[in-house]
C-alpha atoms as a PDB file:
ATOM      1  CA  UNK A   1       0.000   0.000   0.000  1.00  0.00           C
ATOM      2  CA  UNK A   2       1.364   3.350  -0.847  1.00  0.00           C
ATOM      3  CA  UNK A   3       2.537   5.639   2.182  1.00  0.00           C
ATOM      4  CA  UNK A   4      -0.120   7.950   3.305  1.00  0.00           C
ATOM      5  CA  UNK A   5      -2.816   6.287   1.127  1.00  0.00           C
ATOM      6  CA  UNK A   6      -5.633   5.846   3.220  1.00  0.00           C
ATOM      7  CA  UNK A   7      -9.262   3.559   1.900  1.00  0.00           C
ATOM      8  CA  UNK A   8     -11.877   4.647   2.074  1.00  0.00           C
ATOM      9  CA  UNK A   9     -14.118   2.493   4.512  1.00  0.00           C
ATOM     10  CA  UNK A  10     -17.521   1.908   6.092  1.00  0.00           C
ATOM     11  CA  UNK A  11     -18.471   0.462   9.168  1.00  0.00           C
ATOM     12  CA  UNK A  12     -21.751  -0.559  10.336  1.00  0.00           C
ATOM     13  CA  UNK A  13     -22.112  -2.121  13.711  1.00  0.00           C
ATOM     14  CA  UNK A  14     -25.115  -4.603  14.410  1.00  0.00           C
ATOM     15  CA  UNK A  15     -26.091  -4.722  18.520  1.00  0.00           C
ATOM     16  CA  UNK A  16     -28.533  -6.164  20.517  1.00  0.00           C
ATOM     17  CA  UNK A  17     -29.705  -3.297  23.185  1.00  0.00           C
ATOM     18  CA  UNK A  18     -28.552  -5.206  26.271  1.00  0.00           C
ATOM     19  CA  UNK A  19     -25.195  -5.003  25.093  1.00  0.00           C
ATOM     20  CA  UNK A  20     -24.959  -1.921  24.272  1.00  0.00           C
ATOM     21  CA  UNK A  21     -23.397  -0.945  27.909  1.00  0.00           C
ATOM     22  CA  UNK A  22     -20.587  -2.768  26.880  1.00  0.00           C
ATOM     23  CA  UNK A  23     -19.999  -1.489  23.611  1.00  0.00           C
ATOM     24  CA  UNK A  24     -17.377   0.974  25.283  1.00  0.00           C
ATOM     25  CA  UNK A  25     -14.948  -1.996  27.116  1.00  0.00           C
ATOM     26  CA  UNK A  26     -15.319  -3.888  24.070  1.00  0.00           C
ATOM     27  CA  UNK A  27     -14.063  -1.278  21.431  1.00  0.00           C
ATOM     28  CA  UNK A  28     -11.222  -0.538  23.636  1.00  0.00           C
ATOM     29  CA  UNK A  29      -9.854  -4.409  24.388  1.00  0.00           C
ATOM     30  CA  UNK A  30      -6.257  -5.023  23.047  1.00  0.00           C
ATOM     31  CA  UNK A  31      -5.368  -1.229  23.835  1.00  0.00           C
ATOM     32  CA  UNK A  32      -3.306  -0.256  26.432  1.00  0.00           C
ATOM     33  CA  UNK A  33      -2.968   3.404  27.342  1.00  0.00           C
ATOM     34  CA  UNK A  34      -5.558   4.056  24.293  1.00  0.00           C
ATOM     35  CA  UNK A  35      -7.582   7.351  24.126  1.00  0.00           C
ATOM     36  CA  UNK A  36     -10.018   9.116  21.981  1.00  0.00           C
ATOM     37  CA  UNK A  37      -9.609  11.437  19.731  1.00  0.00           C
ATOM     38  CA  UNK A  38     -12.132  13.051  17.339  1.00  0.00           C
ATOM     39  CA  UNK A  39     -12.218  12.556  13.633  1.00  0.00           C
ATOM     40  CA  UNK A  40     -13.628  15.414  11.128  1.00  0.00           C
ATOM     41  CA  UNK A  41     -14.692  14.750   7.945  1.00  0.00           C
ATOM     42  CA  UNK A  42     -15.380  17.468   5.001  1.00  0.00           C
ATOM     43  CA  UNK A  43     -16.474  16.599   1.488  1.00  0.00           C
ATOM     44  CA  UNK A  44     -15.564  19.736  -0.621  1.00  0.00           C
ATOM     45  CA  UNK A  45     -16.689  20.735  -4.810  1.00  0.00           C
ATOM     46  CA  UNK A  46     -17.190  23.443  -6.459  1.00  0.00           C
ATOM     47  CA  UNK A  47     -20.400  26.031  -6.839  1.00  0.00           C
ATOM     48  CA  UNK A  48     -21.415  24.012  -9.859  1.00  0.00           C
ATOM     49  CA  UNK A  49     -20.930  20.300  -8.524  1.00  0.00           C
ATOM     50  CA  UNK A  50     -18.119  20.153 -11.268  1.00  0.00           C
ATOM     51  CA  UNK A  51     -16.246  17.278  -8.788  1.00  0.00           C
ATOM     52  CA  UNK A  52     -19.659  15.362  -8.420  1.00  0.00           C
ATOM     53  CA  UNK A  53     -20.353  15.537 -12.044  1.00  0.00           C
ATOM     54  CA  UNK A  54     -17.196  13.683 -12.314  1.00  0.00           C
ATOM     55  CA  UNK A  55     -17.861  11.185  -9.848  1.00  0.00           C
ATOM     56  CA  UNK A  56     -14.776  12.684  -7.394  1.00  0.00           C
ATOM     57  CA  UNK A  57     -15.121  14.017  -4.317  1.00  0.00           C
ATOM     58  CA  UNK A  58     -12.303  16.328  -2.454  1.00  0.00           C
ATOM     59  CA  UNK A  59     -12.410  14.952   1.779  1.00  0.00           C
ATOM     60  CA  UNK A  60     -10.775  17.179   4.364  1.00  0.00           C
ATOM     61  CA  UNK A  61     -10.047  14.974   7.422  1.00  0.00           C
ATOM     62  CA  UNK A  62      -9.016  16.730  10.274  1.00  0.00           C
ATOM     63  CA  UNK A  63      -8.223  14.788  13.219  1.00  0.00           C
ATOM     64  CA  UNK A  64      -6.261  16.532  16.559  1.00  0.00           C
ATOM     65  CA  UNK A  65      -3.841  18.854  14.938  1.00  0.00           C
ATOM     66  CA  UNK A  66      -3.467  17.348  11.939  1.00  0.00           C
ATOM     67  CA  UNK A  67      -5.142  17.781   8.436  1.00  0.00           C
ATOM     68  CA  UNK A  68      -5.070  15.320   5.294  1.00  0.00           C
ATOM     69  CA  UNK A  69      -6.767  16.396   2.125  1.00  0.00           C
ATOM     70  CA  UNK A  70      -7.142  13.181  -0.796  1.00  0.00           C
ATOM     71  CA  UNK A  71      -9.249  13.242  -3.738  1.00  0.00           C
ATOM     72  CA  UNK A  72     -12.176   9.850  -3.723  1.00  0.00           C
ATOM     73  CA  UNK A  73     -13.824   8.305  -6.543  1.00  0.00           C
END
């Protein structure tokens, strides 16, 4: 994989309500010393949709102090 490529990905999660208490402890096993952090995600185009239009899409992701900008099909 190239360096600083990053895929594009979707996760959906499937829980029964009782468990959701747990979803927390769950996420976090295997870490040690883990910690949040907050990811932001922008989808920029043009006035006119021009990037759309061509299928593309420009995503901002900004997460702590650092920002990546990559262009998606």
């Amino acid at each position: 994989m190239a360096e600083g490529f990053e895929p594009a990905f979707e996760l959906e999660l499937a829980l029964h309500p009782e468990d959701a208490p747990r979803l927390r402890r769950l996420l976090g096993r295997g870490r040690s010393g883990g910690r949040a952090s907050s990811v932001a995600l922008v989808w920029h185009d043009t006035t006119d949709g021009e990037l759309a239009g061509a299928g593309l899409a420009l995503v901002e992701r900004r997460q702590g102090r650092a920002t990546r900008w990559r262009l998606e099909r």
